[in-house]
N, C-alpha and C. Protein backbone atom coordinates (compact mmCIF):
# COMPACT_ATOMS: atom_id res chain seq x y z
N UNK A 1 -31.91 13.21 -7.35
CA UNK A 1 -30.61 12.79 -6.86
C UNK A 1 -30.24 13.68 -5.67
N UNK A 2 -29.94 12.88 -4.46
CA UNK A 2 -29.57 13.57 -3.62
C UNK A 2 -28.33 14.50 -3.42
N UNK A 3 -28.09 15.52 -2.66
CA UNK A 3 -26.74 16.23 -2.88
C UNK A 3 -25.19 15.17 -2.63
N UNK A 4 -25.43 14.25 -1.61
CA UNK A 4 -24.28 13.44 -1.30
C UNK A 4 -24.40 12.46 -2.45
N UNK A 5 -25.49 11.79 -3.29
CA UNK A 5 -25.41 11.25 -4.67
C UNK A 5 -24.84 12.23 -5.51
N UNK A 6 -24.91 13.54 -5.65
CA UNK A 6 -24.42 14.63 -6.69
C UNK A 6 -22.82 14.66 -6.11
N UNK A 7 -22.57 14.58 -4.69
CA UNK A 7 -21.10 14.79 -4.67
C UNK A 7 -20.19 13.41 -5.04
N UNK A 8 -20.82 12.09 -4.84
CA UNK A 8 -20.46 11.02 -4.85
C UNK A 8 -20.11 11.24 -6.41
N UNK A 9 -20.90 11.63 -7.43
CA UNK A 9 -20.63 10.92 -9.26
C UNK A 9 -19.64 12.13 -9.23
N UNK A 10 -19.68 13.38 -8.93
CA UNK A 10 -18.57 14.43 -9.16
C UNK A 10 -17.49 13.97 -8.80
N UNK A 11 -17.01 13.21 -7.65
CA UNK A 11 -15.79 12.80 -7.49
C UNK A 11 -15.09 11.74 -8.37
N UNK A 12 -16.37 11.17 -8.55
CA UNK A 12 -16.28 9.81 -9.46
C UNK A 12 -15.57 10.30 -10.72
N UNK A 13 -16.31 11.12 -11.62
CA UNK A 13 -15.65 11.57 -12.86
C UNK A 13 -14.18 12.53 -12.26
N UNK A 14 -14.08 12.65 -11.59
CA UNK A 14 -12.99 13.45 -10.62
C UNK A 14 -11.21 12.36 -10.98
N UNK A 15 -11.94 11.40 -10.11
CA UNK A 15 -10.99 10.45 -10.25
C UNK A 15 -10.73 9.90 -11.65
N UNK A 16 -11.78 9.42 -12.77
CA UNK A 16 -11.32 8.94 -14.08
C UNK A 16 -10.83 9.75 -14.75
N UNK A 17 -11.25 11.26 -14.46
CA UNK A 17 -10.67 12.27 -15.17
C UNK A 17 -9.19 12.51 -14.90
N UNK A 18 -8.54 12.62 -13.41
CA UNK A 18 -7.17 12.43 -13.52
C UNK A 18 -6.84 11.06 -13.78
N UNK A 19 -7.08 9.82 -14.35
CA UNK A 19 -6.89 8.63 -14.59
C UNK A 19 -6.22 8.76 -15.96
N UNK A 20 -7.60 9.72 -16.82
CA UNK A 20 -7.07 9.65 -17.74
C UNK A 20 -5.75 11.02 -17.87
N UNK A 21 -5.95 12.12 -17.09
CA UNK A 21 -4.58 12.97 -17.11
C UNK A 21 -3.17 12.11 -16.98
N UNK A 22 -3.10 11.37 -16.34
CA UNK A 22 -1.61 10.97 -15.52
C UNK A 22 -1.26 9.99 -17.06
N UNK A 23 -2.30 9.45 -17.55
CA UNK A 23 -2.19 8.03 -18.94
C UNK A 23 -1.00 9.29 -19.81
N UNK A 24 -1.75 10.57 -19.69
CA UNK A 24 -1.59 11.17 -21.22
C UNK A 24 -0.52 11.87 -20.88
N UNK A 25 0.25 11.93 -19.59
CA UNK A 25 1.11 12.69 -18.87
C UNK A 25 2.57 12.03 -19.07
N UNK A 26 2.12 10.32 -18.90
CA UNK A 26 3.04 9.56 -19.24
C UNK A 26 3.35 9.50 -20.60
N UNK A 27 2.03 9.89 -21.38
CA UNK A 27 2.10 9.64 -22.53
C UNK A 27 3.00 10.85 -23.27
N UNK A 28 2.59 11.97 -23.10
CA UNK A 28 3.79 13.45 -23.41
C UNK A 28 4.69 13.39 -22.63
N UNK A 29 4.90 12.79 -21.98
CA UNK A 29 6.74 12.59 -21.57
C UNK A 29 7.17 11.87 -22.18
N UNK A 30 7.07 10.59 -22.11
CA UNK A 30 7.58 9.60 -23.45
C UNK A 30 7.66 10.63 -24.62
N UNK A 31 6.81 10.97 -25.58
CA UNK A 31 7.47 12.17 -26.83
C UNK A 31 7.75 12.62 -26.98
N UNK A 32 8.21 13.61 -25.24
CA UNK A 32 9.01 14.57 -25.26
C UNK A 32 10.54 14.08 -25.35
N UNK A 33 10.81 13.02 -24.31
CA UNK A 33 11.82 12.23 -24.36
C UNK A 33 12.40 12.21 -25.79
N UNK A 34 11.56 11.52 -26.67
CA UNK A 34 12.03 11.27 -28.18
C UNK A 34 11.98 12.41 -29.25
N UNK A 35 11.94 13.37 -29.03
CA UNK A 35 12.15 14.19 -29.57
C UNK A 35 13.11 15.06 -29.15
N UNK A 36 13.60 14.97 -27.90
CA UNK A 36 14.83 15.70 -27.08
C UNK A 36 16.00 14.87 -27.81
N UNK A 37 15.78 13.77 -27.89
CA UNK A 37 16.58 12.51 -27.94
C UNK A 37 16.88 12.60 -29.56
N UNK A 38 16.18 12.64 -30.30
CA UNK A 38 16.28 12.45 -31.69
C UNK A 38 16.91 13.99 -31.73
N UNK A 39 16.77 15.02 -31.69
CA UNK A 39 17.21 16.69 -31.82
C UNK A 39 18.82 16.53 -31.45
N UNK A 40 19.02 15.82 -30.10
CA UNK A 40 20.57 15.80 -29.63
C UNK A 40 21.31 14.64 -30.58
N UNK A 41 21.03 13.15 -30.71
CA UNK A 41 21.56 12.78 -31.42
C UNK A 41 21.79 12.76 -32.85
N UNK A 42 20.57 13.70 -33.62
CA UNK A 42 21.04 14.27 -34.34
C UNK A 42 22.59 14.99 -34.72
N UNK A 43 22.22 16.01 -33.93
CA UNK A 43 23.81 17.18 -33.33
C UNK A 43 24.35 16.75 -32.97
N UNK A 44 24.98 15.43 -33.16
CA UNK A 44 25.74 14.71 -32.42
C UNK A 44 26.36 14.08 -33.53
N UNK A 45 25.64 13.21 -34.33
CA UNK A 45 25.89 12.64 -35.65
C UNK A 45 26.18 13.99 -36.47
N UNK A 46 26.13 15.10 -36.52
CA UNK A 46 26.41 16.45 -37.16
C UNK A 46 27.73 16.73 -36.65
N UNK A 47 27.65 16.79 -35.91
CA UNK A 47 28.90 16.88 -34.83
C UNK A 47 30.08 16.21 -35.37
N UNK A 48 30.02 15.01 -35.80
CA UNK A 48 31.27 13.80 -35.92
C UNK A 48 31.03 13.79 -37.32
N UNK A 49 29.87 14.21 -38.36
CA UNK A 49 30.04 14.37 -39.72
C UNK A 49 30.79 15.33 -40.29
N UNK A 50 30.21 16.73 -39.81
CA UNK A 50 30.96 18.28 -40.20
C UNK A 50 32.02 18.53 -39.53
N UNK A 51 33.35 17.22 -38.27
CA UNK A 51 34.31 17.84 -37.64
C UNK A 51 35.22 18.08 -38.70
N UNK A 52 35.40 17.68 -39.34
CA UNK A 52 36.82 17.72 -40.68
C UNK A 52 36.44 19.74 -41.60
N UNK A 53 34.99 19.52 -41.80
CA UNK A 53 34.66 20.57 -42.01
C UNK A 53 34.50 21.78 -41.42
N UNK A 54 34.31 21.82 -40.40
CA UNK A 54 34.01 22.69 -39.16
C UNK A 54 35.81 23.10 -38.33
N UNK A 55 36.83 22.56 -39.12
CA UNK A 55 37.88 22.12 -38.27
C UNK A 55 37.61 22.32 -36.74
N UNK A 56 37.52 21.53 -36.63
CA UNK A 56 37.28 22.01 -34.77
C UNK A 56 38.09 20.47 -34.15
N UNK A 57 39.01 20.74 -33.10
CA UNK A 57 39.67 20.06 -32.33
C UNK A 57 38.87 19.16 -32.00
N UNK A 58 39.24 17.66 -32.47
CA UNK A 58 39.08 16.28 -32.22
C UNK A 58 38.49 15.87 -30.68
N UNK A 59 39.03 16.76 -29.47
CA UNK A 59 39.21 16.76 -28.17
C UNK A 59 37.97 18.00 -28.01
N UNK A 60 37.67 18.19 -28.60
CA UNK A 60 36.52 19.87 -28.45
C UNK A 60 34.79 18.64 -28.93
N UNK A 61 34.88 18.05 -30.26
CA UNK A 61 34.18 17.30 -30.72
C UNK A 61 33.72 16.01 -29.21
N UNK A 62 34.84 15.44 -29.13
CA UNK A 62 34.82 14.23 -28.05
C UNK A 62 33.81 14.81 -26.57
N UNK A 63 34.69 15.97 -26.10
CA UNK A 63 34.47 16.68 -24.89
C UNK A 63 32.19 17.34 -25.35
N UNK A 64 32.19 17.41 -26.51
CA UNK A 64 30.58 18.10 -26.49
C UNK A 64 29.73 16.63 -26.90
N UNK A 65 30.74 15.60 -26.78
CA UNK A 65 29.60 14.02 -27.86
C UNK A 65 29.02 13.97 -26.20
N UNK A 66 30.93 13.79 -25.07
CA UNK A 66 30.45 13.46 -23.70
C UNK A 66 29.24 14.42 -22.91
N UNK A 67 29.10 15.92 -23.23
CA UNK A 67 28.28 16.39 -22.89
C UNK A 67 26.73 15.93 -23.00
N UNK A 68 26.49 15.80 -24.26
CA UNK A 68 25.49 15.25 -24.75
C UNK A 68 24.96 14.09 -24.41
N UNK A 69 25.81 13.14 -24.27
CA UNK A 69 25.32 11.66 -23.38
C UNK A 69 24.94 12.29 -22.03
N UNK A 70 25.42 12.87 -21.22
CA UNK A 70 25.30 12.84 -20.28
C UNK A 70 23.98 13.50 -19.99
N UNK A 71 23.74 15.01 -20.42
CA UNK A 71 22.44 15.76 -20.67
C UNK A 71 21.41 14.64 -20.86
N UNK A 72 21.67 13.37 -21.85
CA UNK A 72 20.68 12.60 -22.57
C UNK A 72 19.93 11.51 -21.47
N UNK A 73 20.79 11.51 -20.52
CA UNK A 73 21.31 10.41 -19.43
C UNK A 73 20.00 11.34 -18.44
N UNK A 74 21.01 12.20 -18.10
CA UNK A 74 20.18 13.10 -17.30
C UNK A 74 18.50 13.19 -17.53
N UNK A 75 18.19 13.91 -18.60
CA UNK A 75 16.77 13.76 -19.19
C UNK A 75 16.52 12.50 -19.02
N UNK A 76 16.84 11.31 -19.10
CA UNK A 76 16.02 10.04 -19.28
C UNK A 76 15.35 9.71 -17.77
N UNK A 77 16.39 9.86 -16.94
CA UNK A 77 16.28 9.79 -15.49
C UNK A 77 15.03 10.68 -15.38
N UNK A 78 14.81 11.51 -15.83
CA UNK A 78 13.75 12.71 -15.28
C UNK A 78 12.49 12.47 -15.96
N UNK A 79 12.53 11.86 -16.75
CA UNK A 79 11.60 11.30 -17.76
C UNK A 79 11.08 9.73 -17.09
N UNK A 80 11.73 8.89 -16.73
CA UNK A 80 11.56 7.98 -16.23
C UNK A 80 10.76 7.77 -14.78
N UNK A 81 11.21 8.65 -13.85
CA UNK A 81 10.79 9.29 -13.16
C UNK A 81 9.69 9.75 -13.14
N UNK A 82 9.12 10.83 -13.86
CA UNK A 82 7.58 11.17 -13.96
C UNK A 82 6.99 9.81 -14.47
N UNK A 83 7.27 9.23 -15.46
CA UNK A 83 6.86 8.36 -16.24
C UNK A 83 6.18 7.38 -14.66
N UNK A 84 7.26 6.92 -14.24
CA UNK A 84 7.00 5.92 -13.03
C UNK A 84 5.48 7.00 -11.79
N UNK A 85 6.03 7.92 -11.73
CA UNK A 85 5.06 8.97 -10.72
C UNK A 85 3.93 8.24 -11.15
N UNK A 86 3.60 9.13 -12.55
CA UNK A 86 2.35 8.84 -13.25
C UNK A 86 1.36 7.24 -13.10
N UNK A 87 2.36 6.36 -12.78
CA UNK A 87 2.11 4.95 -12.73
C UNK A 87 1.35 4.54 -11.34
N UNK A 88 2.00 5.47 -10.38
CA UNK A 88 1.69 5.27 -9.23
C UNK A 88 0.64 5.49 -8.63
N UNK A 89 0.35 6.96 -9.30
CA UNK A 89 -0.89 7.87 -9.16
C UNK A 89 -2.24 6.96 -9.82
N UNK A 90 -1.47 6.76 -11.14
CA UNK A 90 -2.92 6.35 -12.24
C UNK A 90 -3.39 4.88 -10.64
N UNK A 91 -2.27 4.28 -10.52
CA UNK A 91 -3.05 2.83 -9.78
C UNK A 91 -3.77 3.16 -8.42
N UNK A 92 -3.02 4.17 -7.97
CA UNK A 92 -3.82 4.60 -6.45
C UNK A 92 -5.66 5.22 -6.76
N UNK A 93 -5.37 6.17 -7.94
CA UNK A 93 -6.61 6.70 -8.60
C UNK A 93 -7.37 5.26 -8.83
N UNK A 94 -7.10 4.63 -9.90
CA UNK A 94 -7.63 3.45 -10.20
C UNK A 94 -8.12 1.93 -8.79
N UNK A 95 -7.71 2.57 -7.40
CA UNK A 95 -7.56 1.58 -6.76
C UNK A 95 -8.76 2.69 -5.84
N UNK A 96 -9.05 3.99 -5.64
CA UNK A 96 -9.66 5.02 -5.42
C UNK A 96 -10.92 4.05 -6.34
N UNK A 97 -11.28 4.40 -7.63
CA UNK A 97 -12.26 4.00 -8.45
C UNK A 97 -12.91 2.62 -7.92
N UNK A 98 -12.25 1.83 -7.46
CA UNK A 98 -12.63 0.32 -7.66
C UNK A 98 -13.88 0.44 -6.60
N UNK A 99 -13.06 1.52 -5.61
CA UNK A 99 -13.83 1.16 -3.89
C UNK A 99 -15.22 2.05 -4.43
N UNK A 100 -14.80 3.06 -4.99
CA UNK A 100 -16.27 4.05 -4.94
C UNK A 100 -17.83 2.97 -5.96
N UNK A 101 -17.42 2.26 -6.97
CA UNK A 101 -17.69 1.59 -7.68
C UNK A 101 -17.33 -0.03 -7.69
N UNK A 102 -18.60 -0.48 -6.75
CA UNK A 102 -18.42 -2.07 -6.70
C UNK A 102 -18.10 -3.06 -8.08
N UNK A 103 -19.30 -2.36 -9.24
CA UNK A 103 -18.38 -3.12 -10.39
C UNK A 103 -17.65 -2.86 -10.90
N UNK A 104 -16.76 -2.44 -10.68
CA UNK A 104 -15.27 -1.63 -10.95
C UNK A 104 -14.53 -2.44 -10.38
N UNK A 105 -13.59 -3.53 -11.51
CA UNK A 105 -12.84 -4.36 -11.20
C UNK A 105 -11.55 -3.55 -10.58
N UNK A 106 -10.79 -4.29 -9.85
CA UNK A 106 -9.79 -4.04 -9.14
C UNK A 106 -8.45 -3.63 -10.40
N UNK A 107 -7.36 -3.10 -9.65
CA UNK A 107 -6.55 -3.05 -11.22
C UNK A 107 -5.77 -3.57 -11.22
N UNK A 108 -5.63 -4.06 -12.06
CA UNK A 108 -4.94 -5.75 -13.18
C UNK A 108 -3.50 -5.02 -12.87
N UNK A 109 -2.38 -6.15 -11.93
CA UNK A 109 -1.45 -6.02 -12.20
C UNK A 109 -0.70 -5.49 -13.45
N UNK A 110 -0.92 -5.99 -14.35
CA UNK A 110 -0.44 -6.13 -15.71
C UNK A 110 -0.29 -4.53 -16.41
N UNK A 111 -1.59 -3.37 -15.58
CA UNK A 111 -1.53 -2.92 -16.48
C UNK A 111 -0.59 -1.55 -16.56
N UNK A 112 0.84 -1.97 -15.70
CA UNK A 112 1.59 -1.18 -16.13
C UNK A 112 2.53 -1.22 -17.10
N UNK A 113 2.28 -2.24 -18.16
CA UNK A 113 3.28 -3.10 -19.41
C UNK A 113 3.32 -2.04 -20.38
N UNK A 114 2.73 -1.17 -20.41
CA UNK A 114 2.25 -0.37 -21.49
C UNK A 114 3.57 1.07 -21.41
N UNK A 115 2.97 1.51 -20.20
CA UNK A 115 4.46 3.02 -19.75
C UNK A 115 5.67 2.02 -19.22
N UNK A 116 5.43 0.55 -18.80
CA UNK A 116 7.06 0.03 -18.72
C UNK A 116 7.69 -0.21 -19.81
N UNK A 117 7.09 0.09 -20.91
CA UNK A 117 7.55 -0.36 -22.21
C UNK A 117 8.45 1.34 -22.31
N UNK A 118 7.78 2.33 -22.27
CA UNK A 118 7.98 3.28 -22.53
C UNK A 118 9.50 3.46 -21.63
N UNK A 119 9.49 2.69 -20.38
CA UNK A 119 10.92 3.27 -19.48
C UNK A 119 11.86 2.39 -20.56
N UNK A 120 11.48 0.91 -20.86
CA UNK A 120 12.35 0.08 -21.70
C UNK A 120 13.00 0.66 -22.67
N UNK A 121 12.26 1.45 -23.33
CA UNK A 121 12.78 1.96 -24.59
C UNK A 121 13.93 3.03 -24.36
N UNK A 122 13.28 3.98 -23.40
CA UNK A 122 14.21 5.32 -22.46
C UNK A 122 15.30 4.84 -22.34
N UNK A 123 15.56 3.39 -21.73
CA UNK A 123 16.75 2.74 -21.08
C UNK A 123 17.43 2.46 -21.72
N UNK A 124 17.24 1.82 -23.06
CA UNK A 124 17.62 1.14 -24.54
C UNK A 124 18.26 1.79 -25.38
N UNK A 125 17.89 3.39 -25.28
CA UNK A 125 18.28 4.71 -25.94
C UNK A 125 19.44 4.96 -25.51
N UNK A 126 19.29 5.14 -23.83
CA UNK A 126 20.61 5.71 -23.05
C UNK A 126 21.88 4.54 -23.20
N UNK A 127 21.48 3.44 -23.47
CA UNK A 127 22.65 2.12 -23.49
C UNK A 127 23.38 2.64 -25.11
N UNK A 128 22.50 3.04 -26.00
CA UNK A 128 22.91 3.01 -27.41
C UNK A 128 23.64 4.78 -27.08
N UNK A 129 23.54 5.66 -26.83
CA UNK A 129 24.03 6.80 -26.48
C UNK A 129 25.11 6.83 -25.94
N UNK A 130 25.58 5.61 -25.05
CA UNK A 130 26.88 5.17 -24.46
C UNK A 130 27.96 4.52 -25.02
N UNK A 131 27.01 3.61 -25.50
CA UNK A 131 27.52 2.85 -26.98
C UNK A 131 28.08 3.30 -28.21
N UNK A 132 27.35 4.57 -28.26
CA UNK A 132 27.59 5.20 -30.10
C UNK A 132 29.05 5.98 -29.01
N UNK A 133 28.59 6.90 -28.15
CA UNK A 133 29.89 7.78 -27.64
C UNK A 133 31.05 6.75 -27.49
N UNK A 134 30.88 5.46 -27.06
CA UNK A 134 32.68 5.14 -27.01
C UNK A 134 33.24 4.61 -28.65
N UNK A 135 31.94 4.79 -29.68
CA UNK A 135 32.49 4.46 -31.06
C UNK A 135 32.66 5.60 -31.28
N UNK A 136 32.02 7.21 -30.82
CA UNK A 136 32.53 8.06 -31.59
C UNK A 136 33.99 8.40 -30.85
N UNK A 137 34.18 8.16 -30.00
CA UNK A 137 35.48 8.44 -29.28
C UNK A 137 36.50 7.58 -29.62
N UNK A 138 36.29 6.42 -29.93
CA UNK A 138 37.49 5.70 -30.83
C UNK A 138 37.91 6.29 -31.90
N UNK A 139 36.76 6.96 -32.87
CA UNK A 139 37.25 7.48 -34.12
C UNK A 139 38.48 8.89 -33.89
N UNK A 140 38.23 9.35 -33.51
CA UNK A 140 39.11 10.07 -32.81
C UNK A 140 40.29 10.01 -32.24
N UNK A 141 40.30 8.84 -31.61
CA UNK A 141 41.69 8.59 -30.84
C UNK A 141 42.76 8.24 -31.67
């Protein structure tokens, strides 16, 4: 094998190798997401369970639910964000692969259904986070 054949397959595994980094990049952000997410709304539902117990001002409770959406809000955006990066990269990599490798099909529109699912869900979270805060803020009022 010639040296420009030896540099050609090194790049090659080069590129599938961050193909597969950016998959698994999207993939630990998404869990990080849900586990940030599940930890705060937890403390949140703690929050509006233990206020009677905790006596703590109704307006102190309300003022840390709004903190918390917003932090939650915040993170999703930043999460969404890489999430999308990752998408961009994997197809440019994957669009990199096709050319170096003639039978290396081109990449399938489609196959960003998988991490768009993952922003869907992100998005779905932050609607219900908005949602639960103006029910926990009614209870209160």
């Amino acid at each position: 094998m010639s040296l420009a054949d030896e540099l050609k397959l090194e790049r090659y595994k080069l590129i599938t190798g961050l193909q597969r980094y950016f998959t698994e990049l999207a993939k630990d952000a998404f869990q990080s997401y849900v586990r940030i997410f599940v930890t705060f709304a937890g403390g949140a539902v703690g929050l509006v369970y233990f206020q009677a117990q905790l006596e703590v001002n109704p307006t102190i409770i309300v003022a840390l639910l709004r903190a918390i959406a917003y932090l939650l809000t915040l993170v999703a955006i930043v999460i969404i964000g890489q999430i999308t990066f990752c998408l961009v990269r994997w197809y440019g990599l994957r669009r990199t692969e096709s050319e170096m490798n003639p039978d290396c099909p081109e990449p399938e529109w489609w196959a960003w259904i998988f991490e768009g699912l993952y922003v869907v869900v992100i998005g779905a979270s932050i609607f219900v986070v908005w949602y639960g805060f103006e029910y926990f803020e009614n209870l209160f009022s």
